[in-house]
Protein backbone atom coordinates (compact mmCIF):
# COMPACT_ATOMS: atom_id res chain seq x y z
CA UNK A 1 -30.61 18.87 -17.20
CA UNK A 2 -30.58 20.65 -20.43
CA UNK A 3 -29.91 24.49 -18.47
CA UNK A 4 -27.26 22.25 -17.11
CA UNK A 5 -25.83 20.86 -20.43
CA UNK A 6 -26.37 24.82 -21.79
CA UNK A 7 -24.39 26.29 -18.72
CA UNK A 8 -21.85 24.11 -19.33
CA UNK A 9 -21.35 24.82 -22.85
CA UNK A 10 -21.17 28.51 -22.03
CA UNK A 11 -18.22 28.06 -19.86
CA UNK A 12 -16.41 25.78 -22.48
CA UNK A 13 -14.84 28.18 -24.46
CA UNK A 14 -11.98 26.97 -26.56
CA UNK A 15 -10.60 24.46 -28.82
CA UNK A 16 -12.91 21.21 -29.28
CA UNK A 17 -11.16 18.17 -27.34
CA UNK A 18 -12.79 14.54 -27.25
CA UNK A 19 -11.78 13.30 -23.70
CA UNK A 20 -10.73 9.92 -23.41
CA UNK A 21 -13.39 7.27 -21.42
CA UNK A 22 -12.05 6.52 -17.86
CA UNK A 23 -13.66 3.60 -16.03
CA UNK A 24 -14.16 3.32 -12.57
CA UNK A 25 -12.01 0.39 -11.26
CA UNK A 26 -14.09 -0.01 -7.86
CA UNK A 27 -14.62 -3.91 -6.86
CA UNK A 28 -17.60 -2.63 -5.00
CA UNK A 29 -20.66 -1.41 -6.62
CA UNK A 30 -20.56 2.27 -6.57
CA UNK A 31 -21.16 3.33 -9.68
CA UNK A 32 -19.24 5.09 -12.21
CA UNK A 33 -19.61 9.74 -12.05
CA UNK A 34 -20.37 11.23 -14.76
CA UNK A 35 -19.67 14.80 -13.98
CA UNK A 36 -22.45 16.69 -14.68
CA UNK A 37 -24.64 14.18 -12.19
CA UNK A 38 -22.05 13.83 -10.00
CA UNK A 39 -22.83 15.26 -6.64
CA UNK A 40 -19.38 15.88 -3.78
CA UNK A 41 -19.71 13.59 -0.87
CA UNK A 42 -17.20 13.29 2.11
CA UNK A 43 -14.13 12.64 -0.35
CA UNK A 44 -13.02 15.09 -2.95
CA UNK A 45 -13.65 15.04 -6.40
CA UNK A 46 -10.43 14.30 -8.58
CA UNK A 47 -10.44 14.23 -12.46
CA UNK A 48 -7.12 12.71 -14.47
CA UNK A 49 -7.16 14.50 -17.32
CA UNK A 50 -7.13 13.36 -21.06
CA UNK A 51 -3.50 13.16 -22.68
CA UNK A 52 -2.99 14.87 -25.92
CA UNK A 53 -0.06 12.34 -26.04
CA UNK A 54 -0.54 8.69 -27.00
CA UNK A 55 2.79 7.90 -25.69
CA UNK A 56 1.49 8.85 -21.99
CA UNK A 57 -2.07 7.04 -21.95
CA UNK A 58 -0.31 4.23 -20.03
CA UNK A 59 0.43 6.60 -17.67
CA UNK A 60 -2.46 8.23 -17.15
CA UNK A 61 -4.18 5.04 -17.16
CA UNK A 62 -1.77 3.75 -14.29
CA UNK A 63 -2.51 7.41 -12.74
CA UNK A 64 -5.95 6.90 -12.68
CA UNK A 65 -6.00 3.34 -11.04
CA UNK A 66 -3.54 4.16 -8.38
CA UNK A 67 -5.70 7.08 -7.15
CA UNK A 68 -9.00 5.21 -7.47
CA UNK A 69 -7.11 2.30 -5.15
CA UNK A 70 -5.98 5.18 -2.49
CA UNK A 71 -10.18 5.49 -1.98
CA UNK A 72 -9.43 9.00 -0.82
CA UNK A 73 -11.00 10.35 -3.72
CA UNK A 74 -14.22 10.41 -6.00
CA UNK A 75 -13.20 10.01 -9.43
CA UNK A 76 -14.61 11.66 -11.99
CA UNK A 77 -15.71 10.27 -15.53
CA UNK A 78 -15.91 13.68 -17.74
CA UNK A 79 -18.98 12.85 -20.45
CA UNK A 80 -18.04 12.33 -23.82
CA UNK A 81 -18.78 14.29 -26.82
CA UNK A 82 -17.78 17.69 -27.86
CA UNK A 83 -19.86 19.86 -25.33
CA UNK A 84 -16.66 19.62 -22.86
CA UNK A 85 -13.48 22.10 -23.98
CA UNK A 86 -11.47 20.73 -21.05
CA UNK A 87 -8.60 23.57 -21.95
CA UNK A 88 -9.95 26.61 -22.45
CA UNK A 89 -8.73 29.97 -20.48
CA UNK A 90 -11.52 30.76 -17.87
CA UNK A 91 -12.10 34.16 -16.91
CA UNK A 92 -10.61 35.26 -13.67
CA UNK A 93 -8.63 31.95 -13.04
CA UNK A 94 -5.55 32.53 -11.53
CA UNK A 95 -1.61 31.76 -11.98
CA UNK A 96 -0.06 29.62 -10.08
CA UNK A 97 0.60 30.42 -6.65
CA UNK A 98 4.30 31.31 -5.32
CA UNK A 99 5.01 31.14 -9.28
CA UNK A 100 4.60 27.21 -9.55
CA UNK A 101 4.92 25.96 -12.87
CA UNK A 102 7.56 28.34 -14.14
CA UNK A 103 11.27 26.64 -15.62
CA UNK A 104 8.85 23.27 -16.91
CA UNK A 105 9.83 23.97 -20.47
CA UNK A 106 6.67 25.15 -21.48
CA UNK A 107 4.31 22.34 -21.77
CA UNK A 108 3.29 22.24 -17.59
CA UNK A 109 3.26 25.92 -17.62
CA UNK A 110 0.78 26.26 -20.42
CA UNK A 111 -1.83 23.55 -19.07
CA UNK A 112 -1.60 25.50 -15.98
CA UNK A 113 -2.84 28.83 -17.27
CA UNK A 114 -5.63 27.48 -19.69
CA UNK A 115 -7.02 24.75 -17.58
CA UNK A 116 -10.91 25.48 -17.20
CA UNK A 117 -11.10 26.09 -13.45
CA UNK A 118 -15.29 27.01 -13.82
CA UNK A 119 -15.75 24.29 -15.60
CA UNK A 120 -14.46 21.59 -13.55
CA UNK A 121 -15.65 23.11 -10.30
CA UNK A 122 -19.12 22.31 -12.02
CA UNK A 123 -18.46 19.09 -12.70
CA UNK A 124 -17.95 18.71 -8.96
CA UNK A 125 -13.81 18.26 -8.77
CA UNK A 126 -11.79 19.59 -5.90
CA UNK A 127 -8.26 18.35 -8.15
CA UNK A 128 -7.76 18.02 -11.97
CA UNK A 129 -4.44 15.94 -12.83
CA UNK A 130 -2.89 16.81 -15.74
CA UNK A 131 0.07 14.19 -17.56
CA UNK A 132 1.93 16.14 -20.38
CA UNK A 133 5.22 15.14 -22.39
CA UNK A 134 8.86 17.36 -22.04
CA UNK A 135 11.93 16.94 -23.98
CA UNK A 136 14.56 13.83 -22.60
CA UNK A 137 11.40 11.32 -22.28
CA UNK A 138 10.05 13.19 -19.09
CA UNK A 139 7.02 13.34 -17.71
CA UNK A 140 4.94 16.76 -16.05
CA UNK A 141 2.11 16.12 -13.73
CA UNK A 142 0.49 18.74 -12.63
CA UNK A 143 -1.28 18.82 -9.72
CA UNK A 144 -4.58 21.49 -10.32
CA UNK A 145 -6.20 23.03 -6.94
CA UNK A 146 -9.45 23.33 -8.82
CA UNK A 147 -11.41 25.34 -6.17
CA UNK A 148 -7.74 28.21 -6.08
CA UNK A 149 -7.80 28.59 -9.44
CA UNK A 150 -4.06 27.37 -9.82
CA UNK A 151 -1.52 24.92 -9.62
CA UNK A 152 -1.06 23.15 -6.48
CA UNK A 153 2.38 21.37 -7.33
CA UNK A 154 4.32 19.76 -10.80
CA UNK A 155 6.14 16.61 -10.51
CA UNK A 156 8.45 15.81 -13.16
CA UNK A 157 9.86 12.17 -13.90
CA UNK A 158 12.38 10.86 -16.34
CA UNK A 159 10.54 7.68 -17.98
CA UNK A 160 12.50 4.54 -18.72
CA UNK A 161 10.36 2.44 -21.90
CA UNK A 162 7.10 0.85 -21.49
CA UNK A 163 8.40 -2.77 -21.17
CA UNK A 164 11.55 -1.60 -19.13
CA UNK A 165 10.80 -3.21 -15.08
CA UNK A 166 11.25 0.35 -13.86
CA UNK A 167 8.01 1.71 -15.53
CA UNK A 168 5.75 0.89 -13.46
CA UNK A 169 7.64 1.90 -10.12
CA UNK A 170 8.15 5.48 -11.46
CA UNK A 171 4.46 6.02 -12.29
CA UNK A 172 3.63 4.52 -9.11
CA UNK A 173 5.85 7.22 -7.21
CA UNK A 174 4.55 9.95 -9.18
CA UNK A 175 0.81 8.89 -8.21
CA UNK A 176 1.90 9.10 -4.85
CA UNK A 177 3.53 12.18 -5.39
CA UNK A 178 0.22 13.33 -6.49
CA UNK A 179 -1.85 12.18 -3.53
CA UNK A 180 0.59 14.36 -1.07
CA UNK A 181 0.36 17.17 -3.61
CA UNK A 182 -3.51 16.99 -2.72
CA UNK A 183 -4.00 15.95 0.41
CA UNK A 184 -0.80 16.21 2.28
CA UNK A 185 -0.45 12.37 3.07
CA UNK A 186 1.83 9.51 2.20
CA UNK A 187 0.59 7.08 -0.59
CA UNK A 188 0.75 3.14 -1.10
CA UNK A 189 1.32 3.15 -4.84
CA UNK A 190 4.97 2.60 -4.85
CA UNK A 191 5.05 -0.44 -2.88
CA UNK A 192 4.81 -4.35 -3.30
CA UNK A 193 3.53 -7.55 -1.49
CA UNK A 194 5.65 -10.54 -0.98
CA UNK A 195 3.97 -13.76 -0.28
CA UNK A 196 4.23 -17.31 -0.77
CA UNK A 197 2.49 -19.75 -2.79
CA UNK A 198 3.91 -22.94 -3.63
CA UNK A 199 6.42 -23.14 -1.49
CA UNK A 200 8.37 -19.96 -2.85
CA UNK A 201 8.32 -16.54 -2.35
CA UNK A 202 6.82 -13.85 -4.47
CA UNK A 203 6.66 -10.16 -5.16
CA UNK A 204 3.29 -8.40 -6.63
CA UNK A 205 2.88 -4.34 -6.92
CA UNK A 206 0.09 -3.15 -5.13
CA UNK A 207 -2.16 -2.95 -7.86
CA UNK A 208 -2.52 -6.48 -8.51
CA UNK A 209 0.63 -6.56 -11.40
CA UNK A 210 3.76 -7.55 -12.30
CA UNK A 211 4.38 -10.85 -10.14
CA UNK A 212 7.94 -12.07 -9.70
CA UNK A 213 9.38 -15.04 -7.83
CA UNK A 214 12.68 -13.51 -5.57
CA UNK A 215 13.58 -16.64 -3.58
CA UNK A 216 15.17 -19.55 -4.72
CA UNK A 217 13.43 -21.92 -7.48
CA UNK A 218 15.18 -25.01 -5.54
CA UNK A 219 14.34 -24.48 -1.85
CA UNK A 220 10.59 -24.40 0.19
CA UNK A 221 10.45 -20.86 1.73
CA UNK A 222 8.17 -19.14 3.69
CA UNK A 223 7.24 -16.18 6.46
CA UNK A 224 8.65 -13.26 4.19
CA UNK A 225 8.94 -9.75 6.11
CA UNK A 226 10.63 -6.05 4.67
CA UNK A 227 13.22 -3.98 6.21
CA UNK A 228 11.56 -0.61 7.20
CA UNK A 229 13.92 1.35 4.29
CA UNK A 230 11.97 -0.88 1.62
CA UNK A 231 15.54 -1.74 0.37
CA UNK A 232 15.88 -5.42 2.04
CA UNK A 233 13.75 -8.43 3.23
CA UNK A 234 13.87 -11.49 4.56
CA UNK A 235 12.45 -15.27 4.43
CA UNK A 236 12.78 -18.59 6.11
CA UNK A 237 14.33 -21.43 3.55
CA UNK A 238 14.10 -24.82 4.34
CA UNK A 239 17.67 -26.68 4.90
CA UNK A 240 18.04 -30.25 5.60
CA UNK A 241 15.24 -30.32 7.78
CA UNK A 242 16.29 -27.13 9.47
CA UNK A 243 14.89 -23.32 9.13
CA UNK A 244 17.86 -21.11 7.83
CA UNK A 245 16.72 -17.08 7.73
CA UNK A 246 17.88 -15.37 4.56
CA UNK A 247 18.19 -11.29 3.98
CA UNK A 248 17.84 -10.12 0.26
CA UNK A 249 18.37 -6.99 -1.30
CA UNK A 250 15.63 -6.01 -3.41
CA UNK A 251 17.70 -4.16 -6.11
CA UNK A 252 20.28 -6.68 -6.60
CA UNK A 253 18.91 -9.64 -5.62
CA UNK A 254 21.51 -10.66 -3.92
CA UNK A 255 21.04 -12.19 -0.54
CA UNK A 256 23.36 -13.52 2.47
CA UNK A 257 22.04 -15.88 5.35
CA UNK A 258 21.99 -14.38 8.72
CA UNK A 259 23.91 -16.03 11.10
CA UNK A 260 23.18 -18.24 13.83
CA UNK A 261 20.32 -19.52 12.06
CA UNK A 262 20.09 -22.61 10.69
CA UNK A 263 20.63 -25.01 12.90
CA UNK A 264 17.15 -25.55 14.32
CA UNK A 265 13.81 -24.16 12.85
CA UNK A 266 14.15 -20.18 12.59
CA UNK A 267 11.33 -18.76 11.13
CA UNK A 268 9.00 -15.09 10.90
CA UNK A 269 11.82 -12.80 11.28
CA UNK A 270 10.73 -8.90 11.79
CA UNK A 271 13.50 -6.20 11.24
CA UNK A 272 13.48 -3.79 14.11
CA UNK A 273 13.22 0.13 12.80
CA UNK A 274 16.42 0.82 12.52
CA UNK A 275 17.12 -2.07 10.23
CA UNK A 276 19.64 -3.97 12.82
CA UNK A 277 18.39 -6.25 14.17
CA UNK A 278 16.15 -9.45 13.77
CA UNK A 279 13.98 -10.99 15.66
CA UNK A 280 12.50 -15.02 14.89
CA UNK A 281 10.99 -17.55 16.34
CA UNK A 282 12.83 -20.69 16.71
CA UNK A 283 11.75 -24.31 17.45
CA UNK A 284 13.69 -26.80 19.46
CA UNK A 285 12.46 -30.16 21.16
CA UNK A 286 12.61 -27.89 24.20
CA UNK A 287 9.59 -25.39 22.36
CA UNK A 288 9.14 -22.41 20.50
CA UNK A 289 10.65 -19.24 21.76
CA UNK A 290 11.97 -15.61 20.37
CA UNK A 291 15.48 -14.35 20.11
CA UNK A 292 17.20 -11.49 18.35
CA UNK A 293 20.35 -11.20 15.95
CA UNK A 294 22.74 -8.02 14.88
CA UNK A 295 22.09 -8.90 11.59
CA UNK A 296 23.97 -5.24 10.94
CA UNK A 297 27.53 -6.55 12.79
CA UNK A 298 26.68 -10.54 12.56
CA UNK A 299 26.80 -11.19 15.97
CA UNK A 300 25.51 -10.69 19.72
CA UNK A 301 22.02 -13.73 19.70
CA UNK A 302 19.72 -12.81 22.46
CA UNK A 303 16.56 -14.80 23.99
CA UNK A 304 13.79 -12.82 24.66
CA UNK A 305 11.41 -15.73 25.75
CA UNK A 306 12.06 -18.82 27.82
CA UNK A 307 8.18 -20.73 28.02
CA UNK A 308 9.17 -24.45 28.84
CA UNK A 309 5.93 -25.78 29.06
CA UNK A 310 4.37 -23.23 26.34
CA UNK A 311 5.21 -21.31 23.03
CA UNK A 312 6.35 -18.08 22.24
CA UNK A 313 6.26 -16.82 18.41
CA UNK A 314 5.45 -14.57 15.16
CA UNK A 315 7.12 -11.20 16.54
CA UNK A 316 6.67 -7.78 15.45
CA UNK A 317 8.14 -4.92 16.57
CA UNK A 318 6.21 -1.47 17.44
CA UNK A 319 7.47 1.32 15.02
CA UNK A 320 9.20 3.27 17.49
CA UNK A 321 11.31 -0.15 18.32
CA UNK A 322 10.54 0.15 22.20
CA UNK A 323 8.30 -2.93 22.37
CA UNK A 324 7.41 -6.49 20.38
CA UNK A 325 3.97 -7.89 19.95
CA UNK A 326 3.59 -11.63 19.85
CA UNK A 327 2.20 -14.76 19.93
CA UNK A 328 1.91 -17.23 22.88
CA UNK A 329 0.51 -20.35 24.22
CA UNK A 330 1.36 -19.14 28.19
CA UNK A 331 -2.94 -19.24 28.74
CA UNK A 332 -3.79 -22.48 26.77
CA UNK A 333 -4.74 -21.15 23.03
CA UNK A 334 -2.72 -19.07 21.45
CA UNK A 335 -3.00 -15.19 22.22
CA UNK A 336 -1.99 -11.85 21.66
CA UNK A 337 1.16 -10.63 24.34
CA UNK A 338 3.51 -7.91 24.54
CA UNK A 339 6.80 -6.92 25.86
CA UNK A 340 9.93 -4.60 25.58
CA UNK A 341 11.92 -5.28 22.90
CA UNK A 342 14.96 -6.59 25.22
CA UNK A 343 11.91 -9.67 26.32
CA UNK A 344 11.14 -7.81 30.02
CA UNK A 345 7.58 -6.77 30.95
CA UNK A 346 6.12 -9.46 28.68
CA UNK A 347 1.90 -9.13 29.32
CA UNK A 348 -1.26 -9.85 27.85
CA UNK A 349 -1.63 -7.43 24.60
CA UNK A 350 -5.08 -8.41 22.88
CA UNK A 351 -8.10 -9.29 25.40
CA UNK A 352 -9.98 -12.64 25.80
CA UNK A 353 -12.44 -14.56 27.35
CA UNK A 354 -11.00 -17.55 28.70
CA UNK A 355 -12.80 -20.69 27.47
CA UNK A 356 -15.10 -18.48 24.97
CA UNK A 357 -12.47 -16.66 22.57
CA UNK A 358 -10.71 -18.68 20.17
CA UNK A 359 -7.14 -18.93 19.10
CA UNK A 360 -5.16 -15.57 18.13
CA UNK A 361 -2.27 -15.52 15.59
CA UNK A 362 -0.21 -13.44 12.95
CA UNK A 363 0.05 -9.93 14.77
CA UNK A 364 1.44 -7.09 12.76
CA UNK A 365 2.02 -3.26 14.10
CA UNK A 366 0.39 -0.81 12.36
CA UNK A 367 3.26 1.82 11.01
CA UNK A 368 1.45 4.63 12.98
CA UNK A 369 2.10 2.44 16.06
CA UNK A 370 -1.68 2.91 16.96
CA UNK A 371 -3.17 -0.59 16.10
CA UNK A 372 -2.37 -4.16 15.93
CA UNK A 373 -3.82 -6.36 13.00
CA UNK A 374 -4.47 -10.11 13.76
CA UNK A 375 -6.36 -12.98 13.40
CA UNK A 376 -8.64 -15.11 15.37
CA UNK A 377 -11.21 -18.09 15.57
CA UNK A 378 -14.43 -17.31 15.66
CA UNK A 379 -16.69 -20.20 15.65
CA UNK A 380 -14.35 -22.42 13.82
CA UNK A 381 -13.56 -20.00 11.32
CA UNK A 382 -10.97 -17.36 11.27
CA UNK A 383 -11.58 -13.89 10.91
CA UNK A 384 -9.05 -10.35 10.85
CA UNK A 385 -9.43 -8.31 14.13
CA UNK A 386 -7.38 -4.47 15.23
CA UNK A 387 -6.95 -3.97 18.78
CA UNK A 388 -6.16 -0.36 19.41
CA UNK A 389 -2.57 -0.29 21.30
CA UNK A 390 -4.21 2.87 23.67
CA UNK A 391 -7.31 1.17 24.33
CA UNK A 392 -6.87 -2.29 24.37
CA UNK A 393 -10.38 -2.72 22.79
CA UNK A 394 -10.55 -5.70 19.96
CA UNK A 395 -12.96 -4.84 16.77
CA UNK A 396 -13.18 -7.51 14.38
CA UNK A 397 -12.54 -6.64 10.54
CA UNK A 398 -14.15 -9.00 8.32
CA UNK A 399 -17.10 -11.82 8.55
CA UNK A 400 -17.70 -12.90 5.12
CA UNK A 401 -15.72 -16.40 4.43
CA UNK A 402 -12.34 -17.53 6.17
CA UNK A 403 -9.96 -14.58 6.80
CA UNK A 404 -6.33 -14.43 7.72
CA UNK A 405 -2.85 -13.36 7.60
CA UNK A 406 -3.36 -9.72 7.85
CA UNK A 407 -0.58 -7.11 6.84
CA UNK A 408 -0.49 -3.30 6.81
CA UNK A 409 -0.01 -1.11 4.06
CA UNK A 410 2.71 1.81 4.82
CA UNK A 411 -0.77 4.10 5.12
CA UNK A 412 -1.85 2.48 7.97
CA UNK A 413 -5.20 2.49 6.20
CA UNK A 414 -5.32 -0.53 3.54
CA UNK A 415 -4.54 -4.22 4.66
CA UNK A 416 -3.53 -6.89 2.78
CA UNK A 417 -4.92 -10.79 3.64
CA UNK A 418 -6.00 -13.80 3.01
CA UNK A 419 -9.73 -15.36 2.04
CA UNK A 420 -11.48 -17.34 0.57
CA UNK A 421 -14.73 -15.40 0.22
CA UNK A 422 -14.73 -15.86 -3.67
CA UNK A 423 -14.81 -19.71 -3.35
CA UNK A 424 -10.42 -20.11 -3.00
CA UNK A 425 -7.87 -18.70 -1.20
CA UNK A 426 -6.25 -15.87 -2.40
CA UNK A 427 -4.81 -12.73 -1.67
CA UNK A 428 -7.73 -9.58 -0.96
CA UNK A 429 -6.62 -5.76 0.21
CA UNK A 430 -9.51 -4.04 2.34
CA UNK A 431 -9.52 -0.05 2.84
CA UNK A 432 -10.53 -0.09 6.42
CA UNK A 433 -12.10 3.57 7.00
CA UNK A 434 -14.74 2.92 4.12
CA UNK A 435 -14.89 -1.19 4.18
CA UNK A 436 -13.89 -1.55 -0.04
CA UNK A 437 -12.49 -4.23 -0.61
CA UNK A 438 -10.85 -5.46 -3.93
CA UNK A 439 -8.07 -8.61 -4.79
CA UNK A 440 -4.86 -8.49 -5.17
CA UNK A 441 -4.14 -11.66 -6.88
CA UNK A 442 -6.65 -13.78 -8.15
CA UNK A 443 -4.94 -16.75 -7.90
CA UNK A 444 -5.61 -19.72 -5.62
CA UNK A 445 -2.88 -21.15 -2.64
CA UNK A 446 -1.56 -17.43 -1.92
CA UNK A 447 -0.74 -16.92 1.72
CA UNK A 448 1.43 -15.36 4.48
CA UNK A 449 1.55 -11.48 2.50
CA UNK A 450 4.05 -8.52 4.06
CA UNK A 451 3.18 -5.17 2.56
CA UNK A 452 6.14 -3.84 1.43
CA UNK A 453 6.89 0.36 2.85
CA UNK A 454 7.37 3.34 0.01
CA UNK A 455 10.02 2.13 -2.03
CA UNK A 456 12.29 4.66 -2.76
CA UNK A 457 12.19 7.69 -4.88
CA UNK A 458 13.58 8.84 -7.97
CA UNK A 459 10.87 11.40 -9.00
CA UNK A 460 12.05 15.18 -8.52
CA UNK A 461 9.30 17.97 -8.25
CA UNK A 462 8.56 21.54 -7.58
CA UNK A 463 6.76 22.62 -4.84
């Protein structure tokens, strides 16, 4: 350890800077790296580097947590002290490729060519992050390829204030912006959670903050669902004894009921793809069955089910729009069915054994169209469960406690849902390649979540 300690002051050759602590925000027990123990696994290794600017340590400290919650990388915890120059120009390191980094005004362009390439590659990183300040309140990340000996990609971002609602969101983008810099895939930063406690509907980033109630304060709501362009969503109000579907735009808040509904009980809507249309369940004293609205032209209501003596409910649509996945009574419990999104070719989706498997509820499509996320009884207790749309094959997700409710993140990788494995109800997202799992909202009586897509972008960045 001390040849270690000595090697590494050797390669820190430069102006003394105290790096800030970072904490690893894991709800498992993993343990927090300290680089010079830290030893590469599957992931790669990502440090966020210390801010010379006080004014950006909330974003670097929003930075950090949103790439710790992608679990695609080991963070790295540099050691404290003054045996770490984290700045210094290394021998041999490189500019950046293709000329990245030039036109930032300086500031990116300078981190760039002094960053310590040597030295982090010792401390085991594959990426180094760097957050510095430009003139008009904008922020430079720069995305370090550690093991090239350059710069990988700089994202710039105006930022509104600290307290102004569009902080967060912007950061948020610009983590994501960070994770495709990387790795080349689509992040889940930038996105939010609606669901319902209390009878009303609320909205929650991803990252457990910043909770707002968008439906009405005088009405019971429920079954919330997002448009696929993040910009819209929609929820079931309750209206002298009737279901009425509402669609709300996220930026105004302004909403609009969507007509034909109302007049019985319409609830779960699901947006098709495009954004046109809606399907619902509605209940009559005739049963439960699924029809469609234009919800773009008002118009044109369709009924895609007709079950008489059984129930048909909680669609959602595959992401190409060719086919729905729903619930249905048609066998005795409720199951898992498919069919075409015009209601033909309707079929058993999710396999059971009669008499032995238990009911099956809440389906939602993956957005990579490859699985479906549900739950089911098992033993008098409900637990999540993915049936692979190819396959057919059913694997169930969780066992600990009562599970349900399931909802995908725009990844395809984290869920959101409901347990109560801590003792109450509330609102848990699982990473389901590596099993971490963490809550979203410690808060009891939280149900019925829908995982927002990316929200839209404002950051601007050269590749």
């Amino acid at each position: 350890m001390r040849r270690l300690l000595f090697g590494l002051a050797v390669l820190s050759i430069g102006p003394t800077v105290r790096p800030s602590d970072a904490q690893d925000t894991s709800a498992i027990d993993r343990g927090v790296r300290i680089g010079i123990v830290y030893r590469p696994g599957v992931r790669p290794g990502m440090v966020v580097l210390p801010t010379h600017a006080p004014a950006l340590d909330s974003v670097r400290t929003l930075l950090s947590r949103d790439l710790d919650y992608s679990d695609r990388f080991e963070l790295i915890t540099l050691p404290g002290g003054d045996s770490i120059r984290v700045t210094a120009a290394a021998p041999g390191a490189r500019p950046p490729a293709g000329g990245a980094g030039r036109g930032t005004g300086g500031g990116g362009a300078a981190a760039a060519t002094t960053l310590n390439y040597p030295l982090y590659q010792a401390l085991g990183a594959d990426f180094a992050v760097a957050v510095t300040p430009a003139p008009g309140d904008t922020a430079i990340v720069t995305v370090h390829d550690v093991a090239a000996g350059g710069v990988r990609r700089e994202v710039r971002a105006r930022l509104p204030a600290l307290k102004d609602p569009g902080f967060r969101l912007v950061v948020h983008q610009l983590a994501d912006r960070v994770l495709e810099a990387a790795l080349g895939v689509g992040g889940t930063a930038a996105t939010r959670v609606l669901f319902v406690m209390e009878g009303k509907v609320y909205a929650i980033d991803q990252d457990g903050a910043d909770q707002q109630l968008v439906s009405s304060s005088d009405h019971q709501a429920m079954s919330p669902a997002w448009a696929g362009d993040g910009r819209r969503f929609s929820y079931m109000e309750f209206w002298q004894g009737h279901g009425r579907l509402f669609v709300q735009d996220v930026a105004s808040g302004k909403r609009a009921p969507v007509p034909t509904t109302g007049q019985a009980l319409d609830f779960t809507p699901a947006f098709s793809p495009d954004g046109k249309t809606l399907a619902f369940s509605r209940a009559t004293e005739e049963g439960t069955d699924l029809y469609t609205v234009n919800i773009k032209d008002g118009c044109c209501l369709q009924r895609l089910t007709v079950g008489r003596f059984y129930d048909n409910l909680s669609p959602t649509y595959s992401p190409d729009g060719q086919r729905i996945a729903f619930v249905s009574t048609r066998a005795g419990l409720p199951q898992i069915y498919v069919m075409a999104a015009d209601g033909t070719d309707q079929q058993l989706f999710a396999p059971f054994d009669y008499g032995a498997t238990g009911s099956s509820n809440a389906p939602e499509w993956s957005p990579d169209g490859q699985t479906v996320a549900f739950h089911r009884d098992v033993g008098g207790t409900l637990q999540v469960f993915v049936l692979d749309v190819r396959t057919r094959a059913v694997r169930q997700l969780t066992s600990v406690g009562r599970n349900e409710d399931p909802t995908w993140a725009p990844d395809s990788r984290h869920m959101a849902f409901v347990s109560d494995r801590s003792g109450y109800r509330q609102l848990w997202i699982i990473d389901v390649e590596t099993g971490r799992i963490r809550p979203l909202l410690q808060k009891s009586g939280a149900r019925l979540p829908a995982w927002s897509p990316r929200l839209p972008e404002t950051a601007s960045s050269t590749p």
